[in-house]
Protein backbone atom coordinates (compact mmCIF):
# COMPACT_ATOMS: atom_id res chain seq x y z
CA UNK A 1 47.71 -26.58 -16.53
CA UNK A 2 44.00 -25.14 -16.35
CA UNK A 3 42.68 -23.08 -18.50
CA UNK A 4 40.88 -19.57 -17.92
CA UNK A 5 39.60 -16.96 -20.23
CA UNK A 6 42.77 -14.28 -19.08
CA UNK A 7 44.91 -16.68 -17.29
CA UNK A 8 46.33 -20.20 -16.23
CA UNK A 9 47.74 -21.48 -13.43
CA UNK A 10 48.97 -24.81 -12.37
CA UNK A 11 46.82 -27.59 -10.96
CA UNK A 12 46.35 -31.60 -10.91
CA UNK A 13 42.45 -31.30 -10.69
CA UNK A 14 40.37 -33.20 -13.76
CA UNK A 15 38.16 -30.41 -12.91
CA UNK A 16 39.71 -27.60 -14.67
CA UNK A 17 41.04 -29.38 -17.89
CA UNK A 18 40.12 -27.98 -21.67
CA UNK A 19 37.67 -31.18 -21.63
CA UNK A 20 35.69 -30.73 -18.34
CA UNK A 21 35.28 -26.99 -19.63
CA UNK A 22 33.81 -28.02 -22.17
CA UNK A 23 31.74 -30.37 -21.14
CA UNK A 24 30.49 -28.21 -18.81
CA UNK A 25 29.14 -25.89 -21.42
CA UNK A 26 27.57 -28.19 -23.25
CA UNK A 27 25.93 -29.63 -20.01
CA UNK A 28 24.72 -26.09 -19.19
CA UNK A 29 23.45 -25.58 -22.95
CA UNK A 30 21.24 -28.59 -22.60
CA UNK A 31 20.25 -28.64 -18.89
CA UNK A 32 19.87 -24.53 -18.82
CA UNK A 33 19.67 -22.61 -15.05
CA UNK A 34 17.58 -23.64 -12.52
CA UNK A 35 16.52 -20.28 -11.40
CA UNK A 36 14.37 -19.17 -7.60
CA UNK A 37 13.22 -15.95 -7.98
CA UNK A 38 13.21 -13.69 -4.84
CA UNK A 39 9.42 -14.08 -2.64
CA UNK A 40 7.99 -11.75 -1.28
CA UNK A 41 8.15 -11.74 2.42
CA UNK A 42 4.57 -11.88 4.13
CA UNK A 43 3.49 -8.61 5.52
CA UNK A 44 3.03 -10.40 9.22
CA UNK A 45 6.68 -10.22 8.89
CA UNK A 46 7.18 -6.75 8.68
CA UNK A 47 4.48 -6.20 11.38
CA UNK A 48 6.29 -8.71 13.34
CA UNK A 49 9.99 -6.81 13.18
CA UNK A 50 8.25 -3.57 13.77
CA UNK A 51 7.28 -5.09 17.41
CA UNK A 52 10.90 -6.57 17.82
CA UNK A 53 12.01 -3.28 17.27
CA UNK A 54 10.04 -1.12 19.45
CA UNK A 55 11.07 -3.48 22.48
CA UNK A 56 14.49 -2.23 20.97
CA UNK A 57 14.40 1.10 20.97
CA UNK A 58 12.08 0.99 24.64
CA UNK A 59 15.12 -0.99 26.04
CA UNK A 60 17.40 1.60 24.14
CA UNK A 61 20.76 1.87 27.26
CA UNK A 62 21.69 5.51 25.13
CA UNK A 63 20.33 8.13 22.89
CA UNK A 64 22.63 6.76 20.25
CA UNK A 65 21.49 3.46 20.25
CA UNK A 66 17.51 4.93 20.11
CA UNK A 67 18.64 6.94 17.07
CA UNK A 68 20.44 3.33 15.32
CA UNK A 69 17.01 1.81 15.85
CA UNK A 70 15.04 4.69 14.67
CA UNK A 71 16.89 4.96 11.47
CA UNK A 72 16.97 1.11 10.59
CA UNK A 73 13.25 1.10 11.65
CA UNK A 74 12.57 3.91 8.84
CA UNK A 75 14.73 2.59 6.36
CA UNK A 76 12.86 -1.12 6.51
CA UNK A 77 9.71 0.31 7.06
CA UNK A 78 9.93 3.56 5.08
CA UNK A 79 11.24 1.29 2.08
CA UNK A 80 8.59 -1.38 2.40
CA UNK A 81 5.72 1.18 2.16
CA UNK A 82 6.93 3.61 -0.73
CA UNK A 83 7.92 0.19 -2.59
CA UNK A 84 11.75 1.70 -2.53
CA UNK A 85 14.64 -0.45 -4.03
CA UNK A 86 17.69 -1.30 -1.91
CA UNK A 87 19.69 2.06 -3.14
CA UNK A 88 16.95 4.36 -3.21
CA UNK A 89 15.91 4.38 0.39
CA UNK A 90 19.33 6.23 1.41
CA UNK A 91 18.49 9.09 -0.72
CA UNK A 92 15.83 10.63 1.44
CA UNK A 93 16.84 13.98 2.04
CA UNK A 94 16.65 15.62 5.09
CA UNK A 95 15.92 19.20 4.48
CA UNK A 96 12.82 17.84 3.06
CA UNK A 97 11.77 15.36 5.69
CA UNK A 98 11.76 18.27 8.08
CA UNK A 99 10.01 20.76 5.78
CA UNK A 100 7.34 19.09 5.15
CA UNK A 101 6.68 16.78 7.72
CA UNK A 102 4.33 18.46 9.57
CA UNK A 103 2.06 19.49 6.71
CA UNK A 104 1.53 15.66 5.92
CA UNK A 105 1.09 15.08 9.87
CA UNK A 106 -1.01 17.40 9.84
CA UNK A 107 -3.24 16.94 6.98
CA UNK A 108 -7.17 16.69 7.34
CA UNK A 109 -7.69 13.71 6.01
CA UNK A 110 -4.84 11.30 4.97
CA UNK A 111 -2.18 12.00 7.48
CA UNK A 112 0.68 10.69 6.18
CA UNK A 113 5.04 10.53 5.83
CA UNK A 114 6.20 12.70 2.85
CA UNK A 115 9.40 10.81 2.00
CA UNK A 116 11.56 13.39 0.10
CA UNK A 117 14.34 12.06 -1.98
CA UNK A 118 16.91 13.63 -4.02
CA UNK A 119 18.90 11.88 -7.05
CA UNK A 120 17.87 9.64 -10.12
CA UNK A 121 15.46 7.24 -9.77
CA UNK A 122 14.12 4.16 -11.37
CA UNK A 123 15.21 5.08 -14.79
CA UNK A 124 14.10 8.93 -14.80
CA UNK A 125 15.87 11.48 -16.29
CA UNK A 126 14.53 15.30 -15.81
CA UNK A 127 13.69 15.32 -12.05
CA UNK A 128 16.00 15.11 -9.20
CA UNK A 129 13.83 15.60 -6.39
CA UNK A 130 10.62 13.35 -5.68
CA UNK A 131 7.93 13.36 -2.76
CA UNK A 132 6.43 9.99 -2.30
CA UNK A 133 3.51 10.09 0.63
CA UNK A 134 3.15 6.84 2.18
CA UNK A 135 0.59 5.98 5.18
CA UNK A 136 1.09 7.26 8.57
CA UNK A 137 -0.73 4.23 9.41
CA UNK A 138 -1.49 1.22 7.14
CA UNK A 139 -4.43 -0.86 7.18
CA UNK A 140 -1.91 -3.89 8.15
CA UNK A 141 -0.25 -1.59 11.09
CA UNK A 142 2.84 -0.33 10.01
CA UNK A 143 3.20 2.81 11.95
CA UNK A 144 5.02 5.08 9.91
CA UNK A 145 4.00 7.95 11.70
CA UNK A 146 5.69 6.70 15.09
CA UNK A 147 8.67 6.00 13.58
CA UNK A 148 9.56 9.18 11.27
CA UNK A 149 8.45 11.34 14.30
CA UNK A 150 10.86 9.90 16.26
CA UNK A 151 13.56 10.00 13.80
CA UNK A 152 12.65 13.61 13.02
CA UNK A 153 13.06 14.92 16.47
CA UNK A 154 16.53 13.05 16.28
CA UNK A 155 17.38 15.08 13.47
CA UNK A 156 16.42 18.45 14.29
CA UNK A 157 17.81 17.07 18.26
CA UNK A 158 21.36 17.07 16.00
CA UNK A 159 20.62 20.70 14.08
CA UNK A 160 20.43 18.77 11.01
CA UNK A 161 19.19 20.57 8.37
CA UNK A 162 20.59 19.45 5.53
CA UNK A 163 21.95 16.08 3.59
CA UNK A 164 21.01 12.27 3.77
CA UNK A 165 18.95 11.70 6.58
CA UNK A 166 20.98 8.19 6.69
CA UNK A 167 24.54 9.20 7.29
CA UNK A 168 27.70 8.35 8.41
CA UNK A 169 29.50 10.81 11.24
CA UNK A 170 31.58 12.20 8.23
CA UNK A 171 27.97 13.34 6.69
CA UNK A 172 28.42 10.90 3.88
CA UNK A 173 25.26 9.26 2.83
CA UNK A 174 25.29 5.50 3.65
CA UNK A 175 24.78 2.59 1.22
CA UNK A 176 22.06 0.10 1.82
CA UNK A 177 24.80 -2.39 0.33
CA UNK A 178 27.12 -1.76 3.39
């Protein structure tokens, strides 16, 4: 029989006797976790995937497609520039995308994206709604600018005014997980 914290269950393997678990924690105790933390991936990366997919969406067969590429281009590259985690970048809100879009394309001097989110972030707990410019243009060429305009015209192309920007067809906001 082998031996679990809630269960057990029948088996001939040495493996999963009350010695080898054992062992196997004192092993552990003594050798410890050999750990790789995550890198970061080289901006010529990102620069490089932003080319891949502008040849995407310029070979785009249907408007739906276009809009599939426009979003995933704004969630990679909108993310990567506001230094959003995986959960966060599906919280940017529509309503204020399209309000204030123009007023941050517009600007004199630092054109720029306002990414508008709504919900909890990074530990806060008073404010639910946050404005984070990022560049509409980088210094390393990420075109922000290119790629929200694009995705805005989608959105006011589909009336909408409201919600996640990043939604399913129910109108549910999607999960970066998924």
């Amino acid at each position: 029989m082998a031996r679990d914290t809630n269960k057990l269950f029948a088996t001939a393997s040495p493996t999963f006797s009350l010695w080898f678990e054992r062992f196997m924690g004192g092993a552990h105790k003594r050798m410890g976790d050999q750990t790789n933390p995550d890198l970061a991936l080289p901006i010529g990366a990102f620069v490089e995937a932003q080319g891949m997919l502008e040849d995407d969406w310029n070979r785009a067969e249907s408007v739906q497609e276009a809009e599939e590429i426009e979003e995933l281009a704004c969630a990679i590259l909108g993310g990567l520039s506001a230094a959003l985690r995986g959960e966060e970048i599906p919280k940017l809100d529509a309503a204020g995308l399209l309000q204030h879009f123009e007023e941050g394309r517009d600007h004199p001097t630092k054109p720029h994206v306002p990414l508008c989110l709504l919900g909890r972030f990074k530990g806060e707990r008073g404010e639910r709604y946050h404005i984070l410019p990022i560049a509409w243009v980088t210094d390393s060429g990420i075109h922000n600018g290119r790629w929200f305009s694009r995705l805005v015209r989608s959105l006011q192309r589909k009336h909408k005014e409201h919600g996640a920007v990043f939604s399913d067809r129910q109108g549910k906001r999607k999960h970066a997980s998924r």
